[in-house]
Protein backbone atom coordinates (compact mmCIF):
# COMPACT_ATOMS: atom_id res chain seq x y z
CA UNK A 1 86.94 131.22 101.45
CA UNK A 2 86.79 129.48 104.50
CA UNK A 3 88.14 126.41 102.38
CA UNK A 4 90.87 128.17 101.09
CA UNK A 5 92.28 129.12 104.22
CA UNK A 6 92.95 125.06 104.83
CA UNK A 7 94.38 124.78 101.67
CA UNK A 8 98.04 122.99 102.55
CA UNK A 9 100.71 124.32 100.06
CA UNK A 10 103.81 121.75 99.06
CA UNK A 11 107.19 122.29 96.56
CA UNK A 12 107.81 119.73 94.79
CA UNK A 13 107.36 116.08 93.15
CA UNK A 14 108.51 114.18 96.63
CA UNK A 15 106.56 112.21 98.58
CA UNK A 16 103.29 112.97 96.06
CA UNK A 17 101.46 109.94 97.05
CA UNK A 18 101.86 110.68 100.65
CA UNK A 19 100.76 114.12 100.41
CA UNK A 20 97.71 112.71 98.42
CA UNK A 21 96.71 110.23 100.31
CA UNK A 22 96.26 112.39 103.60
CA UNK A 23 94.57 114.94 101.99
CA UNK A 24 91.94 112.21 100.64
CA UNK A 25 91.45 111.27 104.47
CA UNK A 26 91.60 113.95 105.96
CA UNK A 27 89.67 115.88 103.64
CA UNK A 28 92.11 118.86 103.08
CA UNK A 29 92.84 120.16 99.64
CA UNK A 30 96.08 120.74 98.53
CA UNK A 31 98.26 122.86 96.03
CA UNK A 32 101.45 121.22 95.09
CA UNK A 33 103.86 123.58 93.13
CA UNK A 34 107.28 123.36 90.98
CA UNK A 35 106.82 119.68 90.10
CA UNK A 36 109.90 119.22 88.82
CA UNK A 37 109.74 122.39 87.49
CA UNK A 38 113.76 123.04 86.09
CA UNK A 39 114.06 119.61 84.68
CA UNK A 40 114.21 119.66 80.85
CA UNK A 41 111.01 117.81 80.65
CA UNK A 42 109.21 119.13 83.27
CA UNK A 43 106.09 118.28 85.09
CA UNK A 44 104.25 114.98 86.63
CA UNK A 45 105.63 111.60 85.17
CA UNK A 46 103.30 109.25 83.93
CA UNK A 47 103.24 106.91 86.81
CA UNK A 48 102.58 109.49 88.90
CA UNK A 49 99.68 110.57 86.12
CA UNK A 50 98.46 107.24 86.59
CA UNK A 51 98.43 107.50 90.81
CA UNK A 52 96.21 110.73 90.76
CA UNK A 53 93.82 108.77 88.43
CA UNK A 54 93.39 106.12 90.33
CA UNK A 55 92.59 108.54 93.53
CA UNK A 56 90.02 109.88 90.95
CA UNK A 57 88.40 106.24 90.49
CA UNK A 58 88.38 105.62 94.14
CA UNK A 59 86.70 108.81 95.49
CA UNK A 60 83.63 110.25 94.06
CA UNK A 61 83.28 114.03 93.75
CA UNK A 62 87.42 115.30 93.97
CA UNK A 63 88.15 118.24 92.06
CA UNK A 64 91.68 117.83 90.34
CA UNK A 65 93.46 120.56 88.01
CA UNK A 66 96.66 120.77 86.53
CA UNK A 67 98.42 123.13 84.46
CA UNK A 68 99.39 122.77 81.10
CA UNK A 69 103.11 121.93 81.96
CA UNK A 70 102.16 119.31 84.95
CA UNK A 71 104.30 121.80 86.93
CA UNK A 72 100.91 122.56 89.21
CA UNK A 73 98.71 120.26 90.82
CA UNK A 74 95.30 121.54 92.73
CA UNK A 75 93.43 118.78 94.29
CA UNK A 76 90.59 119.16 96.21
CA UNK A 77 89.46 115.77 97.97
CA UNK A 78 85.91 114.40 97.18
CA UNK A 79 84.29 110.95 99.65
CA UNK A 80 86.27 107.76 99.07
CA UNK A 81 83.51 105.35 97.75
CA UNK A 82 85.25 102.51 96.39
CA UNK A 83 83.06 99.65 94.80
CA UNK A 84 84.33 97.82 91.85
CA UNK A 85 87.22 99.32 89.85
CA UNK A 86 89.98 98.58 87.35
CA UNK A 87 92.80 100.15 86.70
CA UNK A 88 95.99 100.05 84.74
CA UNK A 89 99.21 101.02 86.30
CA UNK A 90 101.91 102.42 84.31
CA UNK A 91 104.60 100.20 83.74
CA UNK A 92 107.30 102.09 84.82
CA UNK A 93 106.55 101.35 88.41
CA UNK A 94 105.37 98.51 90.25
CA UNK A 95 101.42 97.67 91.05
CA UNK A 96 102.94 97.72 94.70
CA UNK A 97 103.46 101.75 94.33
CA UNK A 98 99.98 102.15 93.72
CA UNK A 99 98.73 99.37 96.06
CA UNK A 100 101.02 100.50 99.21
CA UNK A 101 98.34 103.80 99.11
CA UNK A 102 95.49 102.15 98.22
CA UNK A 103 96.08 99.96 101.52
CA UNK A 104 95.80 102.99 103.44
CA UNK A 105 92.61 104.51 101.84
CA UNK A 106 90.58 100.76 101.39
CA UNK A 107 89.35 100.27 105.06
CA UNK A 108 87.80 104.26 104.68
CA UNK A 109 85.54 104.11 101.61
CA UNK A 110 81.86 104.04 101.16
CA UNK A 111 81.54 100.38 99.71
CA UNK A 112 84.03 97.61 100.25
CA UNK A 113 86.76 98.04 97.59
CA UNK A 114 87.42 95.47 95.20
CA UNK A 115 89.92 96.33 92.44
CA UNK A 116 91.66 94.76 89.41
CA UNK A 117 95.20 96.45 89.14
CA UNK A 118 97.51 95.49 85.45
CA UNK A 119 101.39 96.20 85.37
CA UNK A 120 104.51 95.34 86.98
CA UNK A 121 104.08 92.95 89.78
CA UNK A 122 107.71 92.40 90.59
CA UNK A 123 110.62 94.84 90.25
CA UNK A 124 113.46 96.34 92.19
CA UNK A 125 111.83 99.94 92.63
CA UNK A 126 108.68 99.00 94.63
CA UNK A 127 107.60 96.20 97.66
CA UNK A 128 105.92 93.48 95.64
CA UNK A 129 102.51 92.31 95.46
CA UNK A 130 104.39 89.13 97.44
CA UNK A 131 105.48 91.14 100.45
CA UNK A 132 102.50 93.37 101.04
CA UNK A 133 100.52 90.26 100.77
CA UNK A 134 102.14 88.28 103.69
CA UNK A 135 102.91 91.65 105.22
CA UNK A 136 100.48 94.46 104.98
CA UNK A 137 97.69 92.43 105.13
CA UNK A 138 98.46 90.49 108.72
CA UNK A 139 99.06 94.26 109.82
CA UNK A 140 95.45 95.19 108.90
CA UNK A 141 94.19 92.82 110.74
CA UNK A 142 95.73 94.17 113.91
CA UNK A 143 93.89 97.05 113.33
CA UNK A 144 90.64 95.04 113.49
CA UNK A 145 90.24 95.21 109.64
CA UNK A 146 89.87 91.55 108.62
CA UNK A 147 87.03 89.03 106.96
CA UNK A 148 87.23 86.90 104.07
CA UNK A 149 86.83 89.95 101.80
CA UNK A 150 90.63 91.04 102.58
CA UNK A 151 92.68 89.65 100.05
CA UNK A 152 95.32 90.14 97.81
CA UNK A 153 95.13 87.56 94.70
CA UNK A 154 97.81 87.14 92.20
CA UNK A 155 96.18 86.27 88.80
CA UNK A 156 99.64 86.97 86.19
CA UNK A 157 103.29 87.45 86.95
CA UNK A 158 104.41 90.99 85.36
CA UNK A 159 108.14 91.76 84.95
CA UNK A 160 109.72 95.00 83.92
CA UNK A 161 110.02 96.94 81.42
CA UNK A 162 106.75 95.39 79.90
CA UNK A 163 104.55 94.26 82.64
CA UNK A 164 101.59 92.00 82.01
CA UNK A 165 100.61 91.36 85.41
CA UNK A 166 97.21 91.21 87.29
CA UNK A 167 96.35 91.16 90.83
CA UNK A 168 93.08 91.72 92.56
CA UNK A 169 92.68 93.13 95.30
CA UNK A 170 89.89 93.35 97.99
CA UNK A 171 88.91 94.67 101.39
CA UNK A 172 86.25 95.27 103.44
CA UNK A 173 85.53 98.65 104.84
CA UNK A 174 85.34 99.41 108.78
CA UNK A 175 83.61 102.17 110.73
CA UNK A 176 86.55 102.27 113.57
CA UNK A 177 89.86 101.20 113.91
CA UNK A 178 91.09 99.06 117.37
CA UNK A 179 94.09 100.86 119.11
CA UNK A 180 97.30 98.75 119.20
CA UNK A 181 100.05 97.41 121.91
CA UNK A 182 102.34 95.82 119.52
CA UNK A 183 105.60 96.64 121.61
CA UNK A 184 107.34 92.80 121.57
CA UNK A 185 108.13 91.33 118.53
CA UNK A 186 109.35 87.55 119.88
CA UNK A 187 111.27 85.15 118.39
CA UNK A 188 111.68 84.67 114.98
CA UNK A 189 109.98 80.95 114.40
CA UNK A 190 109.52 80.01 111.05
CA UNK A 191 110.74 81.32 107.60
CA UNK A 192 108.23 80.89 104.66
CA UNK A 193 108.69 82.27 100.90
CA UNK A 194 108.46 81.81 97.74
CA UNK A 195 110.72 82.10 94.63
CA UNK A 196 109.27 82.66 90.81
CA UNK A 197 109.97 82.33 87.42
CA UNK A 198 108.33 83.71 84.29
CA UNK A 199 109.50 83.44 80.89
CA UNK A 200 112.38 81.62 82.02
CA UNK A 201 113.49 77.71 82.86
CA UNK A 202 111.43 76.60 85.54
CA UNK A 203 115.17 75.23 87.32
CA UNK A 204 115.97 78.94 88.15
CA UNK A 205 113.55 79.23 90.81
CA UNK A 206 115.00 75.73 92.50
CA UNK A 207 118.51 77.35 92.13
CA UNK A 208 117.21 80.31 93.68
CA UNK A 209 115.58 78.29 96.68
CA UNK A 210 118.72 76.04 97.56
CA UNK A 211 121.31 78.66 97.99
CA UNK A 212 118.67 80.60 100.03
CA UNK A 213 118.30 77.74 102.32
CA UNK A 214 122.05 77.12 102.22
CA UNK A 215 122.00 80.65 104.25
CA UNK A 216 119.18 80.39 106.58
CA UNK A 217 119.22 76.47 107.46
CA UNK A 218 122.24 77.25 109.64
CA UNK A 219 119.51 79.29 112.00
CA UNK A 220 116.81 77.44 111.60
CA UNK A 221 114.93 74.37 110.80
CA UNK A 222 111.92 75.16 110.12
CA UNK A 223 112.11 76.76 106.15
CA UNK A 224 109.94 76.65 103.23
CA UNK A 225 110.27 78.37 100.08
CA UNK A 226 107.37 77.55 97.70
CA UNK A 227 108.57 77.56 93.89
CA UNK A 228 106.07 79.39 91.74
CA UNK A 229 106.73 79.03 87.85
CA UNK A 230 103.76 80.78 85.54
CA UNK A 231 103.10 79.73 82.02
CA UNK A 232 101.43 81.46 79.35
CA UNK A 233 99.37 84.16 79.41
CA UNK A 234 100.04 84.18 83.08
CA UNK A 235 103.14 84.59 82.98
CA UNK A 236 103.33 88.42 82.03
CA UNK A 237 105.28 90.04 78.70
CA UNK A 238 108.90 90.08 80.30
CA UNK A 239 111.42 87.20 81.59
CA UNK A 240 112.29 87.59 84.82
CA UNK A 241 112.83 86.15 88.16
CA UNK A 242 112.85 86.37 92.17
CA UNK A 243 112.28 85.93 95.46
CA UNK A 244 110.34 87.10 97.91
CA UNK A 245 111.12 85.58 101.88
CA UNK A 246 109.17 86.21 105.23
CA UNK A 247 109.90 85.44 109.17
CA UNK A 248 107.50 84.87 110.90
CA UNK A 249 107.91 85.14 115.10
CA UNK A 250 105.75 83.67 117.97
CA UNK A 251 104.18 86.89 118.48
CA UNK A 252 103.11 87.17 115.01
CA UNK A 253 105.33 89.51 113.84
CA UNK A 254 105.98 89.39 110.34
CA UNK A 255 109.24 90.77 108.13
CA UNK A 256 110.28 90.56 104.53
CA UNK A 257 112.73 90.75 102.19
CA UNK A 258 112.77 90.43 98.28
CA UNK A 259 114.65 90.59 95.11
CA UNK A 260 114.31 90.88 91.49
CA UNK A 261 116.41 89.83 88.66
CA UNK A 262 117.45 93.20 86.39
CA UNK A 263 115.02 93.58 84.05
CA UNK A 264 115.67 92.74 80.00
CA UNK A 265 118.16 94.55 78.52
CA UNK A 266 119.19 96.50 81.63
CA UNK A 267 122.27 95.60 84.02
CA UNK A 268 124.46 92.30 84.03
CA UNK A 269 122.51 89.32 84.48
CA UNK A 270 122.75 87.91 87.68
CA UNK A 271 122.43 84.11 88.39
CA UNK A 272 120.27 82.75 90.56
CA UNK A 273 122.57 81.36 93.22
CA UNK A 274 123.80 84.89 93.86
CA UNK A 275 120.05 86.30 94.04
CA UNK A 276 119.02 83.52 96.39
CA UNK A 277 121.61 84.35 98.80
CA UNK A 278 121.62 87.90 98.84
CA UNK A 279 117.97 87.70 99.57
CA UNK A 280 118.63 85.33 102.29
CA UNK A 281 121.19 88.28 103.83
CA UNK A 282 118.55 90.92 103.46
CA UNK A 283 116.23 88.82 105.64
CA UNK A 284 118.71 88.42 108.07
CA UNK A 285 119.66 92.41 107.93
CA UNK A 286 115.95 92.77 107.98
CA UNK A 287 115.34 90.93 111.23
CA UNK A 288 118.34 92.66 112.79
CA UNK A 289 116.69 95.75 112.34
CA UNK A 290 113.65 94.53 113.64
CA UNK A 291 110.54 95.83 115.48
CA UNK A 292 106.81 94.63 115.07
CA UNK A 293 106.68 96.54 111.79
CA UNK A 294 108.88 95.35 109.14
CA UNK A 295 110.21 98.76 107.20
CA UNK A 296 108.15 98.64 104.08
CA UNK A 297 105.18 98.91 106.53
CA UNK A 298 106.07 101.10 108.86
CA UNK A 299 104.30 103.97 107.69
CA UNK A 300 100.75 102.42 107.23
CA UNK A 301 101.08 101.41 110.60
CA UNK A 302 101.68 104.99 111.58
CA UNK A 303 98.46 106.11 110.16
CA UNK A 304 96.71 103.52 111.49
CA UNK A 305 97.49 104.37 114.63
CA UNK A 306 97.06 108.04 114.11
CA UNK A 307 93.42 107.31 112.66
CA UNK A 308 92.67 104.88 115.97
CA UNK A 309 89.73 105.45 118.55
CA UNK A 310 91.13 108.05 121.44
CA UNK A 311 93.11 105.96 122.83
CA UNK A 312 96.86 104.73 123.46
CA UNK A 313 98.40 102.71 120.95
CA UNK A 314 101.88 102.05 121.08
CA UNK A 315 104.17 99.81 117.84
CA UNK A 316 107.55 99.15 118.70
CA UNK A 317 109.48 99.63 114.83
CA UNK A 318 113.54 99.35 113.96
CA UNK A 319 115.33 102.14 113.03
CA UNK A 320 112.87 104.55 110.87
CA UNK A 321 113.02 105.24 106.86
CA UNK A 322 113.67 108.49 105.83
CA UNK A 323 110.11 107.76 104.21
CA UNK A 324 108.59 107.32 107.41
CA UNK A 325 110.25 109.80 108.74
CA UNK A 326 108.57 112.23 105.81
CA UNK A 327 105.16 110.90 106.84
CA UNK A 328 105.67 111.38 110.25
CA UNK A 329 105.97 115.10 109.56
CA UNK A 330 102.75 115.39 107.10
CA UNK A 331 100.85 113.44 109.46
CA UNK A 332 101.50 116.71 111.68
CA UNK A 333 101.01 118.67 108.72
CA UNK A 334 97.13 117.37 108.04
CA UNK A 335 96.09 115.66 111.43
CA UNK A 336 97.69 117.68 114.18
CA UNK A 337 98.85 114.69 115.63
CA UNK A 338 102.65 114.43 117.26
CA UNK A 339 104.24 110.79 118.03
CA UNK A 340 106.32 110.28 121.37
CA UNK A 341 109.48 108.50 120.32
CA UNK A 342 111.85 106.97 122.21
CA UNK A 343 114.85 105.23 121.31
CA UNK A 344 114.94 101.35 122.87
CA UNK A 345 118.60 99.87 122.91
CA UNK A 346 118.45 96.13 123.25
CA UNK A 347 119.57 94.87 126.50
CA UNK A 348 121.55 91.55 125.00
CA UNK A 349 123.30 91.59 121.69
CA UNK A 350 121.29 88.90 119.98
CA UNK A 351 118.27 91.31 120.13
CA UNK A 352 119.35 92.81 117.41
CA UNK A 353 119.96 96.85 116.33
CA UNK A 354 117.92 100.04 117.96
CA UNK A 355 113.97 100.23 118.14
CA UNK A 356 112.53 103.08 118.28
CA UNK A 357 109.12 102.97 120.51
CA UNK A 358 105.94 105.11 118.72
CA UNK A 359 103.42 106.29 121.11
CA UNK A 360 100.15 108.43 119.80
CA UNK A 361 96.50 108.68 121.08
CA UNK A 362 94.53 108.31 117.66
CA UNK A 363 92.36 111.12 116.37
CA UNK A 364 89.16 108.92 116.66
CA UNK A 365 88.67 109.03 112.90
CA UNK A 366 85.32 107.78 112.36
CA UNK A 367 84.43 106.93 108.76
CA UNK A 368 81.54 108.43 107.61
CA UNK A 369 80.67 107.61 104.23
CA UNK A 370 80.52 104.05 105.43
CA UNK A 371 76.62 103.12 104.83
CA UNK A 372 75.12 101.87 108.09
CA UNK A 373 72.60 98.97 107.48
């Protein structure tokens, strides 16, 4: 009974990962109702079939029931334990939908996580394994969450709609997390990226990389965008191509941008000139918005924080994603835990838009199930 009385009740097929993913950390279960419940085929989708069976390989001992229309979910968290897993990701989203959670689970489990993830690697839907490599991963190790076992490895290039990708991905596990002051971002000094090309001439990617530099030489000198052309077997089951760039600043900030070409069959095709500069103008938007935390991040930085020793840690962000701004309120919702926000308006105009400053004291999360030797 007393378990039932936690229970956290939710409408709805928004935000499921989210929801999820707290309730595996924080050990709450959770009833999620009316999943899509008037659509004329109702119920969970199979991506998001795939998600809650992954979170079944990861953790050892969760109790998960659905109803016969996948209108209902019940899931009652078990321990994360990790270990060696594979797992193949529905095609109809990117690996990076499935990876973006299991970034925020990894540093928890039992045994250091080290998992083989098939699908999509690159699309327009979901960060790519690209970004959340140069991204996610220097964020981690903010956190004190580093060693050679953290690593994200691209095996095979997987384009929509078929896929055919692999990626491995490891990390080591941590009892506690270091609090963070991450409040100045500094200047932006060096752009790195890297443009690719499956199932396609290998010239598209150099197309792709001179109109991007056309854009970002005029701010810069210091550029380089890697050309990465797969053959083969390693080059996935769909043609496709794109670009993924990354500033870097003195501080050690890091923000992204990507893009993908439209997938077979879908959209106009667009040439690689065009993609290479709109990416470049993303980058740019993207550093305008700026903060310590690019915006695909800025939520697993949030938990982090929120699952820090007692203490102050403060991450200065731009303005915040209506995704983050979701999280922010289940992070109330499952960890009692309220952010102090204030609103930072850049005292010269080449600083770029608003920041928003997040303060919390973490909850001292301490991970259990981590064996002591």
């Amino acid at each position: 009974a007393a378990g039932e009385a936690q229970c956290l009740s939710y409408m709805g097929c928004n935000f499921l990962r989210q929801r999820l993913v707290l309730a595996t950390l924080s050990g709450r279960p959770l009833k999620i109702r009316k999943i899509r419940a008037k659509e004329e085929d109702p119920g969970l989708r199979d991506f998001e079939a795939s998600f809650i069976r992954l979170i079944d390989k990861v953790t050892n001992g969760s109790r998960i029931e659905i109803n016969q229309t996948g209108t209902t979910l019940y899931y009652q968290p078990g321990l994360l334990y990790g270990g060696s897993l594979e797992h193949d990701c529905s095609p109809s989203r990117g690996i990076g939908y499935y990876l973006e959670s299991l970034l925020c689970l990894a540093p928890f489990m039992k045994h250091p996580l080290k998992i083989v993830l098939r699908g999509v690697t690159n699309d327009q839907v979901d960060p790519s394994v690209d970004v959340l490599k140069a991204t996610a991963l220097p964020l981690l190790k903010k956190f004190g969450i580093d060693g050679e076992s953290l690593d994200i490895k691209i095996n095979r290039r997987g384009m929509p709609p078929k896929g055919g990708g692999e990626i491995v991905f490891a990390c080591p596990v941590r009892k506690v997390l270091q609090p963070v002051q991450f409040t100045d971002p500094g200047k932006i000094k060096r752009i790195r990226g890297t443009a690719y090309s499956v199932r396609v001439s290998p010239q598209m990617a150099n197309r792709m990389v001179e109109s991007a530099r056309g854009i970002l030489n005029k701010f810069l000198p210091d550029i380089y965008i890697y050309t990465d052309h797969m053959k083969g077997v390693n080059s996935g089951k769909s043609p496709g191509f794109g670009m993924c760039l990354t500033a870097e600043t003195i501080n050690g900030t890091i923000l992204s941008a990507e893009l993908a070409s439209n997938p077979q069959g879908q959209g106009a095709a667009v040439l690689p000139e065009e993609l290479g500069q709109n990416c470049a103008k993303l980058l740019l938007e993207e550093i305008y918005r700026g903060g310590c935390v690019d915006s695909t991040n800025q939520s697993l930085a949030l938990l982090l924080m929120t699952l820090g020793q007692r203490d102050v840690s403060k991450v200065l962000l731009g303005p915040l994603s209506p995704y983050t701004i979701e999280f922010l309120r289940h992070l109330k919702n499952f960890f009692q835990i309220m952010f102090k926000i204030e609103t930072k308006i850049p005292e010269e105009e080449h600083m770029g838009g608003e920041k928003v400053l997040m303060t919390c004291v973490g909850i001292g999360f301490c991970n259990l199930s981590k064996t002591i030797r």
